[in-house]
C-alpha atoms as a PDB file:
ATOM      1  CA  UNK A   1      23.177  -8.125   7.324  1.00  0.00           C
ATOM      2  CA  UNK A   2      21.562  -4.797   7.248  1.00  0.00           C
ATOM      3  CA  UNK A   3      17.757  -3.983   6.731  1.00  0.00           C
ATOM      4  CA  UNK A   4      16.632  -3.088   3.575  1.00  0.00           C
ATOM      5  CA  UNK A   5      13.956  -0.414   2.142  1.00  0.00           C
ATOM      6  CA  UNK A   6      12.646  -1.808  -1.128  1.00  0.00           C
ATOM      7  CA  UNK A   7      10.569   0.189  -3.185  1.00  0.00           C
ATOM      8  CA  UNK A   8       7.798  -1.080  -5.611  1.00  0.00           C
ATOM      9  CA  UNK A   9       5.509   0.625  -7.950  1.00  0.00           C
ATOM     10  CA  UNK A  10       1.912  -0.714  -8.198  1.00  0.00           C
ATOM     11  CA  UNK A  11       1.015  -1.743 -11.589  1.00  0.00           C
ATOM     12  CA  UNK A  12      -2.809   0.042 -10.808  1.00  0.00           C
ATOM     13  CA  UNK A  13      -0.831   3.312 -10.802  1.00  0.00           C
ATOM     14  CA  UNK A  14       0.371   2.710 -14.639  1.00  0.00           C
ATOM     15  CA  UNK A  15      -2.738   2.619 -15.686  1.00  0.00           C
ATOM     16  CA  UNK A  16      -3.308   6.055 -17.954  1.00  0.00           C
ATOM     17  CA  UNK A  17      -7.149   6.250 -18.494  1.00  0.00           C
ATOM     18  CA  UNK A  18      -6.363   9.202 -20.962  1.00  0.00           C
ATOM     19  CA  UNK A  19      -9.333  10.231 -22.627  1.00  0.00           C
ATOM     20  CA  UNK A  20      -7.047   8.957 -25.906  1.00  0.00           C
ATOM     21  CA  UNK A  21      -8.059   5.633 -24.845  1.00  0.00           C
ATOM     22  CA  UNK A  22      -4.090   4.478 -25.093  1.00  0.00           C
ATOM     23  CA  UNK A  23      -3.030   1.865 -22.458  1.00  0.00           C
ATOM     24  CA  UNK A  24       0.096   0.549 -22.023  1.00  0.00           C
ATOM     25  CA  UNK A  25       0.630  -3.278 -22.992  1.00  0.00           C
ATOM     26  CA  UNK A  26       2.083  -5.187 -19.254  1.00  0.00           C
ATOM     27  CA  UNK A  27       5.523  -6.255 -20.935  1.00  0.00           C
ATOM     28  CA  UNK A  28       5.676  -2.541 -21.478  1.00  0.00           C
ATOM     29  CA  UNK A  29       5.127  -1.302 -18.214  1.00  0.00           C
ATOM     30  CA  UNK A  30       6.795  -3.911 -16.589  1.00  0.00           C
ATOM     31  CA  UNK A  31       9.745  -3.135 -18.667  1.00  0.00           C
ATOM     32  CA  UNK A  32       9.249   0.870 -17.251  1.00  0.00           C
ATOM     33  CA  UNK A  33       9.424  -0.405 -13.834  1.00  0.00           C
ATOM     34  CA  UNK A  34      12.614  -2.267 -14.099  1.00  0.00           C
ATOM     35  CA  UNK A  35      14.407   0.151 -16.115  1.00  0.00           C
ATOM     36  CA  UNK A  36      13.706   3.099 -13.675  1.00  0.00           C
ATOM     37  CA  UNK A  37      15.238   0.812 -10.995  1.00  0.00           C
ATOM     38  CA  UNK A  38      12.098  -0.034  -8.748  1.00  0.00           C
ATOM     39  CA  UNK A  39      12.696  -3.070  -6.978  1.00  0.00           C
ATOM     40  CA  UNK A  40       9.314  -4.713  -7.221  1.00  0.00           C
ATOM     41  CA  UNK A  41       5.711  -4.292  -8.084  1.00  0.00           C
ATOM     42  CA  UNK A  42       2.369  -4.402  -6.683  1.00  0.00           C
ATOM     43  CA  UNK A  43      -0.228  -6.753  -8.422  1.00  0.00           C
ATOM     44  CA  UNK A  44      -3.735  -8.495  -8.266  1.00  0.00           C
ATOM     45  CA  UNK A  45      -3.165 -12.271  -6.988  1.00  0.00           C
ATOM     46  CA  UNK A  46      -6.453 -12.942  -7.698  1.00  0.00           C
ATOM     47  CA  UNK A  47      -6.598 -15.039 -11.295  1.00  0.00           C
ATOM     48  CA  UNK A  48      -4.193 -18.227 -11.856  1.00  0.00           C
ATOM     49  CA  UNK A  49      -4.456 -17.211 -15.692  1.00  0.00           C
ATOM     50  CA  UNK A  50      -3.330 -13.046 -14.875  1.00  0.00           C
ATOM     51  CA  UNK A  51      -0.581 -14.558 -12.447  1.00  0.00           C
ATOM     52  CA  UNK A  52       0.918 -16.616 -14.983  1.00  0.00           C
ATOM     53  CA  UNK A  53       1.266 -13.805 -17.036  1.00  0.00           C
ATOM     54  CA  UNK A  54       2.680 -11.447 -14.898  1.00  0.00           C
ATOM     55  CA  UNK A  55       5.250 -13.695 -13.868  1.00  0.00           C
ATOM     56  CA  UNK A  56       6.376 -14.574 -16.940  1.00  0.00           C
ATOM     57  CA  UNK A  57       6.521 -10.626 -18.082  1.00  0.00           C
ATOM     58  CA  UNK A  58       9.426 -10.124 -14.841  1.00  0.00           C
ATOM     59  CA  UNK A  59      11.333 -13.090 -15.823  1.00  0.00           C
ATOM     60  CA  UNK A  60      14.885 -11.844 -15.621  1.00  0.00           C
ATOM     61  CA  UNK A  61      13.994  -8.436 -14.353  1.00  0.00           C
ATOM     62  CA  UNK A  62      14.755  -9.251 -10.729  1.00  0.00           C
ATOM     63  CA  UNK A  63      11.655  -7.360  -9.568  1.00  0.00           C
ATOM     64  CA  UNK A  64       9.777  -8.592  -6.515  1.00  0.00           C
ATOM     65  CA  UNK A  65       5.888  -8.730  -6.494  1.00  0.00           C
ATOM     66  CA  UNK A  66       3.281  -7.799  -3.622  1.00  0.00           C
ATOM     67  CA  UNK A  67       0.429  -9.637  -4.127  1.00  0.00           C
ATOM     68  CA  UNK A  68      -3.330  -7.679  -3.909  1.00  0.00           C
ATOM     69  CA  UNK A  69      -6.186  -9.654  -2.883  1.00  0.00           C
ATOM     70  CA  UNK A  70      -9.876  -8.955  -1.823  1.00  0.00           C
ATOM     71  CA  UNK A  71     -11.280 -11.796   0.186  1.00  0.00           C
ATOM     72  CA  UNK A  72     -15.206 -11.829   1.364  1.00  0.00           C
ATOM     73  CA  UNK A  73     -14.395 -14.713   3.610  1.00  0.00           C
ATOM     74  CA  UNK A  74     -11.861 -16.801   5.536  1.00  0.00           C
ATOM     75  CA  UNK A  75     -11.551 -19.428   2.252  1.00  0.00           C
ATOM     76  CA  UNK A  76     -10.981 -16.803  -0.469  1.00  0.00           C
ATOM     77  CA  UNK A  77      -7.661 -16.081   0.993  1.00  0.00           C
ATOM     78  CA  UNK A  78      -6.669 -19.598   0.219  1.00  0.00           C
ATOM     79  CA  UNK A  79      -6.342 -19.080  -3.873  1.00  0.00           C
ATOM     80  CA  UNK A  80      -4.055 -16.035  -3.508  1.00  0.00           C
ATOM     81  CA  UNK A  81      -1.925 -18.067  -1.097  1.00  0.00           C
ATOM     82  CA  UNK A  82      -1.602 -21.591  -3.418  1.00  0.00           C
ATOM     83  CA  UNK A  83      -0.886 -18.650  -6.051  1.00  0.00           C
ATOM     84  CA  UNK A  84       1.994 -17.130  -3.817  1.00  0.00           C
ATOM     85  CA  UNK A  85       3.076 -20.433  -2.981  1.00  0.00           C
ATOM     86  CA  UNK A  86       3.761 -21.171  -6.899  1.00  0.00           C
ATOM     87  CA  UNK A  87       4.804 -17.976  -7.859  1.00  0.00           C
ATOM     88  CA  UNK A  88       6.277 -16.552  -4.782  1.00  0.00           C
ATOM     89  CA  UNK A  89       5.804 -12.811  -3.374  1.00  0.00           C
ATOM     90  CA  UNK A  90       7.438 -10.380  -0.881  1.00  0.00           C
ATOM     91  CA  UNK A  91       3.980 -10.910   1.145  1.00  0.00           C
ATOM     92  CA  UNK A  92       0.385 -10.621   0.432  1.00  0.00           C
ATOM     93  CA  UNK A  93      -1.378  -7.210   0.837  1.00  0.00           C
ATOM     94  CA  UNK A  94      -4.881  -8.632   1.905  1.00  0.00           C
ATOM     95  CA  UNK A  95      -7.644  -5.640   1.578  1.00  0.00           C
ATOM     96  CA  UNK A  96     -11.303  -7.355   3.368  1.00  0.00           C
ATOM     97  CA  UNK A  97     -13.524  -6.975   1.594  1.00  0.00           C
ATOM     98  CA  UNK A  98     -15.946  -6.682   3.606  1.00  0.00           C
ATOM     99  CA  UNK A  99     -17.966  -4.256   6.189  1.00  0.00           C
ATOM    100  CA  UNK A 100     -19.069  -5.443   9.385  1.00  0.00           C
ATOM    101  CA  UNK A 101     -20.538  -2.748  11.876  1.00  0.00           C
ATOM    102  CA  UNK A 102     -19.627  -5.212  15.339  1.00  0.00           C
ATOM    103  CA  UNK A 103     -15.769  -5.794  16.084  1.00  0.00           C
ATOM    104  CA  UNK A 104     -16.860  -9.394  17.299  1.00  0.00           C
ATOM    105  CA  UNK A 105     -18.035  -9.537  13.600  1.00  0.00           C
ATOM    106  CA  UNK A 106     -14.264  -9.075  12.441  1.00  0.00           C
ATOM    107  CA  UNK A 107     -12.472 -11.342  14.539  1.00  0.00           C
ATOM    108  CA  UNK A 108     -13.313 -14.874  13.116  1.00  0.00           C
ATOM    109  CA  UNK A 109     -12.186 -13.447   9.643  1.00  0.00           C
ATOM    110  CA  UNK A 110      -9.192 -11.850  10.632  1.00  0.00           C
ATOM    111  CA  UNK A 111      -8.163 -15.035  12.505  1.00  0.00           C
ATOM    112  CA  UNK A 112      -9.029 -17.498   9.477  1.00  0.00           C
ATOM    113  CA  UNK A 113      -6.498 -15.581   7.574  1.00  0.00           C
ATOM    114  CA  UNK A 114      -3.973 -15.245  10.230  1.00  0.00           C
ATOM    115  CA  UNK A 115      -4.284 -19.096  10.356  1.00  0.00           C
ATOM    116  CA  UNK A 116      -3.804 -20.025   7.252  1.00  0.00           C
ATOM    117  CA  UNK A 117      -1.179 -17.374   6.419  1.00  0.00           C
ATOM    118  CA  UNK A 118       1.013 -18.931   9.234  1.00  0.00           C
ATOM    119  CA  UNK A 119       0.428 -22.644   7.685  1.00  0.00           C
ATOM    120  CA  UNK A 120       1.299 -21.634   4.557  1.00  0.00           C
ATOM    121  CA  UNK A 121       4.353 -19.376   5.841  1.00  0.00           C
ATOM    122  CA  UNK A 122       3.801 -16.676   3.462  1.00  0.00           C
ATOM    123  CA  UNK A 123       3.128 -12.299   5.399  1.00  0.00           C
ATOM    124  CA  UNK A 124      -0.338 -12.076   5.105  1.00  0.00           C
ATOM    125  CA  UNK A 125      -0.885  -7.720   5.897  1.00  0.00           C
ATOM    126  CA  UNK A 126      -4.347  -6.055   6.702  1.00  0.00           C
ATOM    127  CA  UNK A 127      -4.520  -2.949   4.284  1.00  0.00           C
ATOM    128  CA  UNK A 128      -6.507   0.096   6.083  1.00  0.00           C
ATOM    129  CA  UNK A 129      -8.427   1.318   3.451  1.00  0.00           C
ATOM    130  CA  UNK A 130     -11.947   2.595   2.729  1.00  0.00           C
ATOM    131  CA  UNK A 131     -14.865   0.735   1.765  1.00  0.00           C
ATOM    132  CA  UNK A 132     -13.001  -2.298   3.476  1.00  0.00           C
ATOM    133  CA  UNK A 133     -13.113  -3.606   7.549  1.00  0.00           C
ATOM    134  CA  UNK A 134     -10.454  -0.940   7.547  1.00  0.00           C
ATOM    135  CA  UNK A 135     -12.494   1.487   6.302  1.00  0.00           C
ATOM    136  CA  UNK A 136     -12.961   4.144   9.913  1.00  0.00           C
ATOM    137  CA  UNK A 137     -10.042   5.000  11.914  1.00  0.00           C
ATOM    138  CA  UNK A 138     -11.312   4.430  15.073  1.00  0.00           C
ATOM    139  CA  UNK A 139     -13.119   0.781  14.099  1.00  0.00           C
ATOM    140  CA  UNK A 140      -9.395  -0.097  13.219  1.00  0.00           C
ATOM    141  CA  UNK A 141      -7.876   1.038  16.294  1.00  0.00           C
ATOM    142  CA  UNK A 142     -10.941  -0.896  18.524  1.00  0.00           C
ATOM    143  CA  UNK A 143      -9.823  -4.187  16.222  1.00  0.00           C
ATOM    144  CA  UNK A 144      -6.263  -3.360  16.983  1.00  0.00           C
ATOM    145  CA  UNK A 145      -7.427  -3.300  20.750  1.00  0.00           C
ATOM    146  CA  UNK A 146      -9.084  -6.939  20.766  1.00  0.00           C
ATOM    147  CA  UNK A 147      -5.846  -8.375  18.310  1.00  0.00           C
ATOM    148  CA  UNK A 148      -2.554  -5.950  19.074  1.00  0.00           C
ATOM    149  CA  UNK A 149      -0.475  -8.046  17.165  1.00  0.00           C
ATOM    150  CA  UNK A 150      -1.955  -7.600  13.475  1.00  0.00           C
ATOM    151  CA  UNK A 151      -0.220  -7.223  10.927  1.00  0.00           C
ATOM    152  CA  UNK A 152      -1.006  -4.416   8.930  1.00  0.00           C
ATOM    153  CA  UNK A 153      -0.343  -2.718   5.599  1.00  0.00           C
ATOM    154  CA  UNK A 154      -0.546   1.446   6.102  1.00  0.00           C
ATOM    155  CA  UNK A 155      -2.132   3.179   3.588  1.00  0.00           C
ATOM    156  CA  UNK A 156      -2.644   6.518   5.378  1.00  0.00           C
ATOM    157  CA  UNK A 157      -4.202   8.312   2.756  1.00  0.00           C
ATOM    158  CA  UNK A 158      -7.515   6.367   3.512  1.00  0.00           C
ATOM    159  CA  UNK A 159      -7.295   7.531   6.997  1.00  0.00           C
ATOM    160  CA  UNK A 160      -6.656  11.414   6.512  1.00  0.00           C
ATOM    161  CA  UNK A 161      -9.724  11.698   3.759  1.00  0.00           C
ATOM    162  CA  UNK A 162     -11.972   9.714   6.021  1.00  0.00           C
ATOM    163  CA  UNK A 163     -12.100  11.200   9.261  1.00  0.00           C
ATOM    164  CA  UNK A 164     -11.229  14.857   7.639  1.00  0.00           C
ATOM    165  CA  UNK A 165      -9.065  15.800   9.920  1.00  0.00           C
ATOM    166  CA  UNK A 166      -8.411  19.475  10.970  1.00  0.00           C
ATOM    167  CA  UNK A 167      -5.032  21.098  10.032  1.00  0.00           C
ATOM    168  CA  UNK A 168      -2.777  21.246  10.933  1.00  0.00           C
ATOM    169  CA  UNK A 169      -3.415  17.715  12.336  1.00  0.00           C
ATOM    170  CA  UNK A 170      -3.342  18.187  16.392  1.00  0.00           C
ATOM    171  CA  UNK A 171      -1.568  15.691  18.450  1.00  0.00           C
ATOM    172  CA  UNK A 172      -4.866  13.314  19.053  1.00  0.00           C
ATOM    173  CA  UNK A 173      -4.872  12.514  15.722  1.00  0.00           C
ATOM    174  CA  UNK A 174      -1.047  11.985  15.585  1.00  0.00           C
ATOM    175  CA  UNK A 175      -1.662   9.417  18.232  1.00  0.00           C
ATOM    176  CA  UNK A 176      -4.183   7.551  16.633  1.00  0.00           C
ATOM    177  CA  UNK A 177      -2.060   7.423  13.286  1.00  0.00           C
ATOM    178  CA  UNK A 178       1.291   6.305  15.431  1.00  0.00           C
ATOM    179  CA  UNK A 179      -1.050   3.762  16.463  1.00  0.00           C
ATOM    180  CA  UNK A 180      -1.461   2.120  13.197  1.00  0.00           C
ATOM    181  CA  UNK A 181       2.165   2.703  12.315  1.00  0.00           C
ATOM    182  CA  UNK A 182       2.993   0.781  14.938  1.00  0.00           C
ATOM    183  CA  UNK A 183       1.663  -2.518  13.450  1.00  0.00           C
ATOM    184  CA  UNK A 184       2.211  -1.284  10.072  1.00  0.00           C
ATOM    185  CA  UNK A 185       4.788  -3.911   8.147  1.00  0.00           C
ATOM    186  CA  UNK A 186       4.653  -2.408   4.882  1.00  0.00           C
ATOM    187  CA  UNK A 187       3.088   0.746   3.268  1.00  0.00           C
ATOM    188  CA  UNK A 188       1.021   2.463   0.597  1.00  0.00           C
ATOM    189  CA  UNK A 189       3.036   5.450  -0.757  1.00  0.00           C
ATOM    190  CA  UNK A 190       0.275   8.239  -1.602  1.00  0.00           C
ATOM    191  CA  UNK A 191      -0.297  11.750  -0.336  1.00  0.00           C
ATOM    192  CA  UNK A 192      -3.681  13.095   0.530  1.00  0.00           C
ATOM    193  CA  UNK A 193      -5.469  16.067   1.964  1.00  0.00           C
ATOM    194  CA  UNK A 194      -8.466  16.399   4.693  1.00  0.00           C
ATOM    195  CA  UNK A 195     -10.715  16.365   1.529  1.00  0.00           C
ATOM    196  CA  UNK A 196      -8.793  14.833  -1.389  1.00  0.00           C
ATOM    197  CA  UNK A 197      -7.624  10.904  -1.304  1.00  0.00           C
ATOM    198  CA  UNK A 198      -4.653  11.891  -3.727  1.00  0.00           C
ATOM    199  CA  UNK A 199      -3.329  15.658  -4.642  1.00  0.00           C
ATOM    200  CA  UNK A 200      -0.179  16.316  -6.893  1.00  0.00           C
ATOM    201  CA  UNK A 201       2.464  16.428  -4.538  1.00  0.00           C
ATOM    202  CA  UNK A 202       4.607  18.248  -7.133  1.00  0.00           C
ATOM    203  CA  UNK A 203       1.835  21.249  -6.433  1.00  0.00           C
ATOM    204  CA  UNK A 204       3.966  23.877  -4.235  1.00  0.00           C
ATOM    205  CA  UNK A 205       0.888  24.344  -2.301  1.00  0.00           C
ATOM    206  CA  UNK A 206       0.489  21.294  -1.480  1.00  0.00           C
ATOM    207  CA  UNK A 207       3.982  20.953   0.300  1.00  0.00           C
ATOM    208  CA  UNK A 208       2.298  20.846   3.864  1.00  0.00           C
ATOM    209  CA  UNK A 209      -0.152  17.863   3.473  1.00  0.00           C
ATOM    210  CA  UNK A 210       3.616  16.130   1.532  1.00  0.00           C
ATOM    211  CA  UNK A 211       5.355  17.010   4.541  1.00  0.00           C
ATOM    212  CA  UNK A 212       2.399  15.798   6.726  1.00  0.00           C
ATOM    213  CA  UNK A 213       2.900  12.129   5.022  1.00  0.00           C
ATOM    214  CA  UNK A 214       7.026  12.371   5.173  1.00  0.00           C
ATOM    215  CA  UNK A 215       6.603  12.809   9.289  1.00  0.00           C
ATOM    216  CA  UNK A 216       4.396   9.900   9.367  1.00  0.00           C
ATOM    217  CA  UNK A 217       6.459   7.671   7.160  1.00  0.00           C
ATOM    218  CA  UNK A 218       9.407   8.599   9.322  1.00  0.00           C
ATOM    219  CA  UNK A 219       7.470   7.303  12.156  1.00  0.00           C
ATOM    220  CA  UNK A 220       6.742   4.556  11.021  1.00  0.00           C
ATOM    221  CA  UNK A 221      10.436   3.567   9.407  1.00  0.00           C
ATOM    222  CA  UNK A 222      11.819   4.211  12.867  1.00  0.00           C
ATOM    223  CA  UNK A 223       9.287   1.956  14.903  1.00  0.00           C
ATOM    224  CA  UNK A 224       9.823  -1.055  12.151  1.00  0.00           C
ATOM    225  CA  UNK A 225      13.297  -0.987  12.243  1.00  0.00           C
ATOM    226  CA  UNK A 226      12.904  -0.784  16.237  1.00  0.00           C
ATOM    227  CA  UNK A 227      10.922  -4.360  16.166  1.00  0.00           C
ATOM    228  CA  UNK A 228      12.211  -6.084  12.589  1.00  0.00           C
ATOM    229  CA  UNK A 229      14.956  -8.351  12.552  1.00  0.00           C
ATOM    230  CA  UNK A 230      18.361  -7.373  11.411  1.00  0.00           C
ATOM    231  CA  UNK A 231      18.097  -8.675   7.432  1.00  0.00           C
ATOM    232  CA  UNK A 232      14.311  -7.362   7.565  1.00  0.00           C
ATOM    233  CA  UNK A 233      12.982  -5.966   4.345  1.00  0.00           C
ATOM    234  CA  UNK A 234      10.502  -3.057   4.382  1.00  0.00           C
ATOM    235  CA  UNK A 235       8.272  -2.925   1.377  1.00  0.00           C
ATOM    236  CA  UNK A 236       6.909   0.719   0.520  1.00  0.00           C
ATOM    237  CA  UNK A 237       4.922   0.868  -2.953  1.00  0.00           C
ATOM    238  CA  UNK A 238       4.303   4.078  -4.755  1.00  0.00           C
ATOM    239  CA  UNK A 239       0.701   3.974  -5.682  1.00  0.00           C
ATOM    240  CA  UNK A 240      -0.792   7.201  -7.343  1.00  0.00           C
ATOM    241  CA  UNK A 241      -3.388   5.725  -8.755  1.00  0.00           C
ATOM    242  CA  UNK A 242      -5.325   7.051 -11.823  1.00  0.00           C
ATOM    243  CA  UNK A 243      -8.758   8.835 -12.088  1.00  0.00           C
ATOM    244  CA  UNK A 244     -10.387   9.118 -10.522  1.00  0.00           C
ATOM    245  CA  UNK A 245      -7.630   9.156  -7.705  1.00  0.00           C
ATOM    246  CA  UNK A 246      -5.502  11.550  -9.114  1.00  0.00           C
ATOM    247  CA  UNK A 247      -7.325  14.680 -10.004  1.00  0.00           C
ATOM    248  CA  UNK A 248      -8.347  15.568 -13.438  1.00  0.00           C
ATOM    249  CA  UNK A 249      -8.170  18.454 -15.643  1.00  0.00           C
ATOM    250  CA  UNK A 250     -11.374  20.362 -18.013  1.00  0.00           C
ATOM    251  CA  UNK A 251      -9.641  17.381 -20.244  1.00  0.00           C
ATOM    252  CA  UNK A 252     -10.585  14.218 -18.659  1.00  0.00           C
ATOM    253  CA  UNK A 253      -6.699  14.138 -18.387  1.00  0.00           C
ATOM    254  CA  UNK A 254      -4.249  13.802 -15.120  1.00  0.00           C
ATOM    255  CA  UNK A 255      -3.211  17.354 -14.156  1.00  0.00           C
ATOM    256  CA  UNK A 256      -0.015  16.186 -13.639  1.00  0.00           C
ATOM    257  CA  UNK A 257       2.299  13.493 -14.606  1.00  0.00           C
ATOM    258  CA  UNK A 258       1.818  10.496 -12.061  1.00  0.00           C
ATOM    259  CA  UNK A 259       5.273   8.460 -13.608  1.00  0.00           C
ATOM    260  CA  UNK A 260       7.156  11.620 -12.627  1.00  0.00           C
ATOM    261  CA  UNK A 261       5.499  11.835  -9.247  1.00  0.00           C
ATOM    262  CA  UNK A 262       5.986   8.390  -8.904  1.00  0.00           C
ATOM    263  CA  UNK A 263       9.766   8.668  -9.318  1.00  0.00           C
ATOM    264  CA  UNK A 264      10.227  12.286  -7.423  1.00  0.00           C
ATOM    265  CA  UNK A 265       8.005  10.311  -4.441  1.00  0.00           C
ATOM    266  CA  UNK A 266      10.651   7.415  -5.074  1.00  0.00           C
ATOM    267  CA  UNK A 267      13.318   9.424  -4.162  1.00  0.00           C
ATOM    268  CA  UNK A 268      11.929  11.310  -1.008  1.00  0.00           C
ATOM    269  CA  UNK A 269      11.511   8.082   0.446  1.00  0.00           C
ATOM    270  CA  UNK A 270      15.022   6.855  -0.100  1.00  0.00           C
ATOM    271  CA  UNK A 271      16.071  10.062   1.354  1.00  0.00           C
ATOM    272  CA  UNK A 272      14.015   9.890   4.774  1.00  0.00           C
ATOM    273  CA  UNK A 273      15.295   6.258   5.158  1.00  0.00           C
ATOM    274  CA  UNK A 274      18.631   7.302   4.941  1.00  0.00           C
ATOM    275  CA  UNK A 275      18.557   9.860   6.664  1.00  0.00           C
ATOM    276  CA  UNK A 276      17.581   7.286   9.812  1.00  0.00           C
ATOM    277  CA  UNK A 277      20.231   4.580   9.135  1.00  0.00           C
END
C-alpha cells in the first residue's frame, strides 16, 4: 500500500455569482467535477434534506465528499456526524463557530467534539479560519499548546491575511506556520497575499505569494507522510471561492477564471507531491 494525495474541489468554489445571475444546477457541477477527474468534493453536512441530495447527484461518479460543518456548541456536531454516519465522508472539516477571547474557554468545546468524533469513528479536523476559534494565529498556536495533538484542517490563507505578515515572510513566521502544518491532516487549497484572502494565482505578479503557498504545502506533505500510516490518504481541496473572495472586475465579474485556476492549482499540487514520493 502506498499513500495517496486525493484532490477535491469544494462545491462553494462553483458557485459563479456573475452579475448575469446564471448558477449552475448541482447535477451539473457535480458532473464538472467528475469529468475533470477530481477525486472528491467539499460540501455543507449541515441539512439531512441538502445531504440527500448531494449524495444522490455522485451516485456512480466515485467522488469522495468532505463534509463542512459550523457548530456553536459541543451537540451541534452530533447532526453532521449521524449524517456522515449514513452517508459516509473522507472526514468532517469542522469550522467553530464560535469566538472565545480565554483558551480555557476553548477547551471544553474542542474536547466535546474530539469525544464524540472518536465514538462515532469518523476524522473530525479543526479548520483555522477567520471569524472562527481559529480565527488569530497566535490564539491557535496557545490552543495547540494546552491540546498538541489536534487535529487540524490548514487553510493558510486565513493566517497570511490576518496577521499581515511582512514579505518576504521572515523565518518567525515560517515557524509559527510549520507549527500548524504539523497537526494539519488535510488542507484548504487557496493562495493569498499579506492583504488579499485570495489573488489570481494565474497573475505573473503574483508568482511570489504562489510560490510562498507551494513551500508551505511542501512542508506540510512531507511532515504528514512522516507521521501517517502507510495506506494514509491526504485530502487537499481546491477552494477559490467566489466574490467576494476572488477579486472582482469594474463588472461585478471574477477577473479571472476560477475553474481554470482551479484545475492549473490541481496540477501544481500533483506535481509537488510527486516530486516528494
Amino acid at each position: 500500500m502506498m499513500q495517496k494525495l486525493l484532490i477535491f474541489q469544494s462545491l462553494w468554489a462553483m458557485e459563479r455569482r456573475n452579475t448575469d445571475g446564471v448558477e449552475l444546477r448541482l447535477d451539473d457541477n457535480i458532473a464538472a467535477i467528475s469529468e475533470a477527474g477530481f477525486d472528491g468534493i467539499s460540501a455543507h453536512y449541515t441539512s439531512h434534506g441538502d445531504v440527500i441530495r448531494l449524495n444522490q447527484a455522485i451516485q456512480g461518479t466515485g467522488l469522495k465528499i468532505e463534509a463542512v460543518c459550523f457548530p456553536r456548541c459541543v451537540e451541534d456536531l452530533r447532526l453532521p456526524l449521524e449524517l456522515a454516519a449514513a452517508f459516509p465522508v473522507s472526514h468532517i472539516n469542522l469550522q467553530p463557530d464560535i469566538r472565545p477571547r480565554r483558551i480555557d474557554d476553548c477547551l471544553p468545546l474542542l474536547d466535546g467534539w474530539m469525544r464524540l468524533a472518536e465514538d462515532a469513528g469518523i476524522p473530525v479536523f479543526i479548520e483555522t479560519h477567520r471569524d472562527r476559534m481559529t480565527t488569530d494565529l497566535f490564539f491557535t498556536l496557545d490552543l495547540l499548546e494546552r491540546r498538541p495533538d489536534l487535529p487540524l484542517l490548514a487553510d493558510l490563507s486565513h493566517f497570511l491575511v490576518g496577521r499581515e505578515f511582512a514579505f518576504p515572510v521572515d523565518e518567525e513566521n515560517h515557524a509559527f506556520i510549520r507549527r500548524i502544518l504539523q497537526n494539519a491532516h488535510a488542507f484548504h487549497g487557496r493562495v493569498a497575499s499579506c492583504e488579499q484572502v485570495q489573488i489570481e494565482i494565474s497573475f505573473p505578479h503574483h508568482r511570489p505569494w504562489l510560490d510562498l503557498f507551494l513551500q508551505w504545502w511542501d512542508y506540510g506533505f512531507r511532515h504528514w507522510r512522516s507521521r501517517s500510516a502507510e495506506d494514509a490518504e491526504l485530502v487537499f481541496t481546491c477552494e477559490l471561492g467566489p466574490k467576494p473572495y476572488a477579486i472582482t472586475g469594474r463588472d461585478g465579474n471574477d477577473s479571472t477564471d476560477r475553474w481554470a485556476e482551479a484545475l492549473a492549482l490541481r496540477q501544481m499540487v500533483r506535481e509537488l507531491w510527486a516530486a516528494i514520493t
